[in-house]
PDB file of N, CA and C in Angstrom:
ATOM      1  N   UNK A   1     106.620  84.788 119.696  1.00  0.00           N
ATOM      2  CA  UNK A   1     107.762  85.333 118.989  1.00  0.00           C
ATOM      3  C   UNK A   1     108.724  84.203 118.677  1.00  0.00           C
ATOM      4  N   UNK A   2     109.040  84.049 117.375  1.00  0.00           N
ATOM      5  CA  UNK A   2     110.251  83.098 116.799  1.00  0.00           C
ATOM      6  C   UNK A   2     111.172  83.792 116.916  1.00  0.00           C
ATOM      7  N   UNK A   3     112.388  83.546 117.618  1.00  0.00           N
ATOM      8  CA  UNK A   3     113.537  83.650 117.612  1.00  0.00           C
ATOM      9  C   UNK A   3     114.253  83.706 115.959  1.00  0.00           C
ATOM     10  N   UNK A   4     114.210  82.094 116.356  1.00  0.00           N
ATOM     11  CA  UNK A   4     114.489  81.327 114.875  1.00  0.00           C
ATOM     12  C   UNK A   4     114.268  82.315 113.366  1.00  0.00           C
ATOM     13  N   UNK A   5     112.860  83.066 113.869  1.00  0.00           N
ATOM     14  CA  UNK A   5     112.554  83.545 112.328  1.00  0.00           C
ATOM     15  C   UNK A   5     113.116  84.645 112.325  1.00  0.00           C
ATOM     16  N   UNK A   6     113.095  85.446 113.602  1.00  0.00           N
ATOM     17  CA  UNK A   6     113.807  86.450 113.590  1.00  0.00           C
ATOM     18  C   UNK A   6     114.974  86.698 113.347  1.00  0.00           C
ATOM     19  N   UNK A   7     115.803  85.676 113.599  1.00  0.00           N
ATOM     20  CA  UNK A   7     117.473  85.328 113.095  1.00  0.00           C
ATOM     21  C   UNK A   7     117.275  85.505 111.648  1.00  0.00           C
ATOM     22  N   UNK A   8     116.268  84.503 110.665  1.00  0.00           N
ATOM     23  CA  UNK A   8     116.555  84.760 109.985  1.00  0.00           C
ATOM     24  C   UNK A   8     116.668  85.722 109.038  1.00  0.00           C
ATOM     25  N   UNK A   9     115.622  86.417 109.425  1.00  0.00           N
ATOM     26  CA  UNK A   9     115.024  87.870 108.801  1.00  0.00           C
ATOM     27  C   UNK A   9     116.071  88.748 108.980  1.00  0.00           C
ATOM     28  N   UNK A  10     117.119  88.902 110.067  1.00  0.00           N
ATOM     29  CA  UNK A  10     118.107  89.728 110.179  1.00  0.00           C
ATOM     30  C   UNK A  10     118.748  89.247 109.183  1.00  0.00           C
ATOM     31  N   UNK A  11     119.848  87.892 109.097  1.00  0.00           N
ATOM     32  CA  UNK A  11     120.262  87.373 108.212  1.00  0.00           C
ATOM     33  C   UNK A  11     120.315  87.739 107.120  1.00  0.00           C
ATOM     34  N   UNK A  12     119.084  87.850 106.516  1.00  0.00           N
ATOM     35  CA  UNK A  12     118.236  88.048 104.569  1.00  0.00           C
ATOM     36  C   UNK A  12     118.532  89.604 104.693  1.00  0.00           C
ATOM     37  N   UNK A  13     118.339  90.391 105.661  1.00  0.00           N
ATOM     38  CA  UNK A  13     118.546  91.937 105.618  1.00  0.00           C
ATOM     39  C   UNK A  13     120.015  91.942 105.813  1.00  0.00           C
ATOM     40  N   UNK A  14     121.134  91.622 106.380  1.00  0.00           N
ATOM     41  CA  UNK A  14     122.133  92.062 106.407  1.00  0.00           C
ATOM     42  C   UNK A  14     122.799  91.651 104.817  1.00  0.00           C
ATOM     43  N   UNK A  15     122.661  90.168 104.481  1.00  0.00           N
ATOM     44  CA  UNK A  15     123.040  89.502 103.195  1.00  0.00           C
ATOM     45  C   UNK A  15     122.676  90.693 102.096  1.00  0.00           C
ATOM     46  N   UNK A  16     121.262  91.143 101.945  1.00  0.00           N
ATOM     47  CA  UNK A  16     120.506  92.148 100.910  1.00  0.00           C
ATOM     48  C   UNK A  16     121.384  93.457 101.134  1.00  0.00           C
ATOM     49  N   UNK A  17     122.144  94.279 102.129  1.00  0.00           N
ATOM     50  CA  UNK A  17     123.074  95.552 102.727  1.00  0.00           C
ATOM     51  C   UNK A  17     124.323  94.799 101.879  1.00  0.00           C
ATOM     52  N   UNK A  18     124.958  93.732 101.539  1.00  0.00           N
ATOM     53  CA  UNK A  18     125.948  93.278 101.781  1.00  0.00           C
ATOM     54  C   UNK A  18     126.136  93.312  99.767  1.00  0.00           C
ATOM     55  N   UNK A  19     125.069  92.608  99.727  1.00  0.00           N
ATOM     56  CA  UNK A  19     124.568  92.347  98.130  1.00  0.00           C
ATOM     57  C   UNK A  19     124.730  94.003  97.550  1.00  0.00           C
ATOM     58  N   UNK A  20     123.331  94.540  97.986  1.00  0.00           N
ATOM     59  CA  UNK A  20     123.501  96.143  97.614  1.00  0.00           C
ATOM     60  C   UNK A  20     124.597  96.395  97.175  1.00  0.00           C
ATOM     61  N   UNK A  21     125.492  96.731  98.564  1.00  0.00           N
ATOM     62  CA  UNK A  21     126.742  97.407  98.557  1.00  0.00           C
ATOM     63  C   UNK A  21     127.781  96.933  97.077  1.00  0.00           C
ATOM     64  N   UNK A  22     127.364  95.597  96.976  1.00  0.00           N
ATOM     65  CA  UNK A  22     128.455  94.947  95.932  1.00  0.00           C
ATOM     66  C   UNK A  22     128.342  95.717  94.608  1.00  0.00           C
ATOM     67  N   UNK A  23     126.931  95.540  94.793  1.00  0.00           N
ATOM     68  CA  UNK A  23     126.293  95.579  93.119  1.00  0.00           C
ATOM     69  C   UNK A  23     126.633  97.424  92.946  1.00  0.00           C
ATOM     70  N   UNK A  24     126.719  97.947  94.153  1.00  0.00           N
ATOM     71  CA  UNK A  24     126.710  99.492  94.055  1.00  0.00           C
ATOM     72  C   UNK A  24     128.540  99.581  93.430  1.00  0.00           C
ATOM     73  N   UNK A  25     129.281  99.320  94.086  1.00  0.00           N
ATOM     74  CA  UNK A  25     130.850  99.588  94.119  1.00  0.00           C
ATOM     75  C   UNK A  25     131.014  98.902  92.703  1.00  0.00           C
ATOM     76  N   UNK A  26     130.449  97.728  92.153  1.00  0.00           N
ATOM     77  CA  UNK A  26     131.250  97.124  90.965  1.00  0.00           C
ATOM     78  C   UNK A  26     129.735  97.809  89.834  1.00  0.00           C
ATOM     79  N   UNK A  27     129.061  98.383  90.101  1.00  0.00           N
ATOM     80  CA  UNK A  27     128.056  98.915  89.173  1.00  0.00           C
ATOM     81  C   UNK A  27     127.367  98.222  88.559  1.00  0.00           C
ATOM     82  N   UNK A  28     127.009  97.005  89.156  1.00  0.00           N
ATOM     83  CA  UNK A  28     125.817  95.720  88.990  1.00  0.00           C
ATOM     84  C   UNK A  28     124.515  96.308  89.828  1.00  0.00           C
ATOM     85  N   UNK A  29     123.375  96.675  88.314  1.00  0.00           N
ATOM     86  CA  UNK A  29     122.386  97.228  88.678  1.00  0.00           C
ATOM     87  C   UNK A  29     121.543  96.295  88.997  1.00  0.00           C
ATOM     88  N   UNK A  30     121.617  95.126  88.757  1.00  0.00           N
ATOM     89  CA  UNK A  30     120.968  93.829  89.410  1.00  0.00           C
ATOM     90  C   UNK A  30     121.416  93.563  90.642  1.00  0.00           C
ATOM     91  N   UNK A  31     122.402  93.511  90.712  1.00  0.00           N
ATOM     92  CA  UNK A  31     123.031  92.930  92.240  1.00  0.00           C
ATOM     93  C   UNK A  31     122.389  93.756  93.137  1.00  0.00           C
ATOM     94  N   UNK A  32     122.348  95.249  92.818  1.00  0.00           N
ATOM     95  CA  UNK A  32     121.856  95.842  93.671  1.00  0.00           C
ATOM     96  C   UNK A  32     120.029  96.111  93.963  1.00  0.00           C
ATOM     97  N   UNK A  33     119.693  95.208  92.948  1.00  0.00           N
ATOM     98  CA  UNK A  33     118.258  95.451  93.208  1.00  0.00           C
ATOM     99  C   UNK A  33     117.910  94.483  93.960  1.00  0.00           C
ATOM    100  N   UNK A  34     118.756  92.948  93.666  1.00  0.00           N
ATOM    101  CA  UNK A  34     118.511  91.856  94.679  1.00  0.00           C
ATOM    102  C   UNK A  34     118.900  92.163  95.767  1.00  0.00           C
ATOM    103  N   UNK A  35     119.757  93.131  95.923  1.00  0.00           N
ATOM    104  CA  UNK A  35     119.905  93.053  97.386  1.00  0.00           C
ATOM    105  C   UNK A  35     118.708  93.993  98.074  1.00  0.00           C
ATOM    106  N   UNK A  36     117.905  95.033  97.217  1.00  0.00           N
ATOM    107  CA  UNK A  36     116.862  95.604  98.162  1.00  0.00           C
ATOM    108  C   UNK A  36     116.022  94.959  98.386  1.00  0.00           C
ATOM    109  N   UNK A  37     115.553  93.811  97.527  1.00  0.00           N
ATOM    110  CA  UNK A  37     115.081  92.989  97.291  1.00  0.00           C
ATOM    111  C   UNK A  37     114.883  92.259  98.931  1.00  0.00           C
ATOM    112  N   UNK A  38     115.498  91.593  98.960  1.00  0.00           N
ATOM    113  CA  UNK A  38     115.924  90.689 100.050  1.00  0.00           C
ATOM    114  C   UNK A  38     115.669  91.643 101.025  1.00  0.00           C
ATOM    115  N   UNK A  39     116.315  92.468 101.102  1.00  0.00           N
ATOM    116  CA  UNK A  39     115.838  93.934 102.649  1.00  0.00           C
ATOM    117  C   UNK A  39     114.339  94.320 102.532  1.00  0.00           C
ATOM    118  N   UNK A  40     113.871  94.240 101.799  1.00  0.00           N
ATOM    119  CA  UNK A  40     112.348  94.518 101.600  1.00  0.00           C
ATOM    120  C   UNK A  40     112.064  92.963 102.012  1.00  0.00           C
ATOM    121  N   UNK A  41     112.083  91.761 101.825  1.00  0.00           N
ATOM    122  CA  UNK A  41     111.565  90.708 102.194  1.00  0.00           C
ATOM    123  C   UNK A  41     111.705  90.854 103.840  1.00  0.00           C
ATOM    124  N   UNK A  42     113.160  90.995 104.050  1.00  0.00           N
ATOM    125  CA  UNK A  42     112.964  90.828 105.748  1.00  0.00           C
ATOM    126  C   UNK A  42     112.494  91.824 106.385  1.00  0.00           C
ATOM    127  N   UNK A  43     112.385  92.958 105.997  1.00  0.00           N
ATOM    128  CA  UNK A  43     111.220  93.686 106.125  1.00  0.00           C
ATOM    129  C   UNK A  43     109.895  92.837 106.922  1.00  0.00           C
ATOM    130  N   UNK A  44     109.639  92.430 105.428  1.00  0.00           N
ATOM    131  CA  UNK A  44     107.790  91.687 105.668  1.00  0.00           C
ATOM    132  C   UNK A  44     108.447  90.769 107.376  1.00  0.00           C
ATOM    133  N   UNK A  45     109.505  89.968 106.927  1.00  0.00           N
ATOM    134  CA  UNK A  45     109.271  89.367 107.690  1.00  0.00           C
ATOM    135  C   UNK A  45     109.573  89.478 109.482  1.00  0.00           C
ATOM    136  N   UNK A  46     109.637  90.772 109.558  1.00  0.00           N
ATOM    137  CA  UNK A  46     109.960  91.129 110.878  1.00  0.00           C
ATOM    138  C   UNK A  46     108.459  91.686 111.332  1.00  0.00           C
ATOM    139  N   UNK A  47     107.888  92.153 110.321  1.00  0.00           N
ATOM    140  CA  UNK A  47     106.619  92.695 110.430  1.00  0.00           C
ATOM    141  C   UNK A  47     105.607  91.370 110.828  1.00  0.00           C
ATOM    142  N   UNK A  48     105.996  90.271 110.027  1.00  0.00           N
ATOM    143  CA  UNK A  48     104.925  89.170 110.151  1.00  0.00           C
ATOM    144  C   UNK A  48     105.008  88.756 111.688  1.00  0.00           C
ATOM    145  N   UNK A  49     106.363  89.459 112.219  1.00  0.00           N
ATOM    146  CA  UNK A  49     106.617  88.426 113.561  1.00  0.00           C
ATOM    147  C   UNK A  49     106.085  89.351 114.514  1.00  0.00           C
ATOM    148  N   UNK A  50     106.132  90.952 114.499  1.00  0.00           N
ATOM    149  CA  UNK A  50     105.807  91.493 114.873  1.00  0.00           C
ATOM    150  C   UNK A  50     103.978  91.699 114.752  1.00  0.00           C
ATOM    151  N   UNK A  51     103.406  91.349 114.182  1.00  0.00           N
ATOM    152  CA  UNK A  51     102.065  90.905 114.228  1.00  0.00           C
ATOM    153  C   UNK A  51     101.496  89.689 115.184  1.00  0.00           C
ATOM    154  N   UNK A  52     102.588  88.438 115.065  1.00  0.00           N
ATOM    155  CA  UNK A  52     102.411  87.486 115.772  1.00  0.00           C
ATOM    156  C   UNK A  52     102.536  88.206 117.069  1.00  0.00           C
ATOM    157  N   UNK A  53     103.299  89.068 117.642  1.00  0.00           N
ATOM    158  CA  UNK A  53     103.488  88.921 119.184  1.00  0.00           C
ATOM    159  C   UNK A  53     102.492  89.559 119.360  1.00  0.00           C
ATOM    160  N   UNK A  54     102.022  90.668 118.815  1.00  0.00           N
ATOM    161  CA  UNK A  54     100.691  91.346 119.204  1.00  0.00           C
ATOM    162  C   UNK A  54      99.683  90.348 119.271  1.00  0.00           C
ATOM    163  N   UNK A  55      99.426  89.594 118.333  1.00  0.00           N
ATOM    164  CA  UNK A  55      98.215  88.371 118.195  1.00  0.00           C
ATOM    165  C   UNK A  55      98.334  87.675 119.753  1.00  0.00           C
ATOM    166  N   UNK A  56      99.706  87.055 120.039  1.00  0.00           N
ATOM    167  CA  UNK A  56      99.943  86.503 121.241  1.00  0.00           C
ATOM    168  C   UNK A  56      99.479  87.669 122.989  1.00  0.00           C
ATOM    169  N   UNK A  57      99.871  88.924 122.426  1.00  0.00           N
ATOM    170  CA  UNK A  57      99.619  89.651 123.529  1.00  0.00           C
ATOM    171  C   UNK A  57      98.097  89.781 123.860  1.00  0.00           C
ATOM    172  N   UNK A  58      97.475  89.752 122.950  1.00  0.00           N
ATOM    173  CA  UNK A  58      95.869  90.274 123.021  1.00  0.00           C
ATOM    174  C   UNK A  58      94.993  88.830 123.837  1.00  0.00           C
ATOM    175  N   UNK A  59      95.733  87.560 122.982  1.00  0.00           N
ATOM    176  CA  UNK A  59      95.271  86.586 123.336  1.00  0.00           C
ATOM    177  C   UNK A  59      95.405  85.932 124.752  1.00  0.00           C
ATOM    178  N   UNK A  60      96.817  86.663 125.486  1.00  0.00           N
ATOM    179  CA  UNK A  60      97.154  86.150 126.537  1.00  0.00           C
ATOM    180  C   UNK A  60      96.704  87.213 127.528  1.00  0.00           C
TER     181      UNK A  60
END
């Protein structure tokens, strides 16, 4: 388990909530798609990490 990656993946998901929200209140239909955007990426990437620890559990 990466810490590190996991920080960042929160990071990219809170930034993408933050983005959303903007693009929602000032009615930027882009802003708000980048921001699901980005929440769907850290998505993957909590999933990728969450694969790794299983990989690590089976192996250990």
């Amino acid at each position: 388990m990466s810490i590190e990656n996991r920080i960042k993946a929160t990071a990219k998901n809170i930034e993408g909530k933050v983005q959303e929200a903007v693009g929602d209140i000032t009615g930027d239909p882009e802003a708000k798609e980048q921001g699901q955007v980005k929440q769907a990426e850290a998505q993957i990437l909590h999933t990728v990490e969450n694969v790794k620890d299983k990989v690590k559990e089976i192996i250990d």
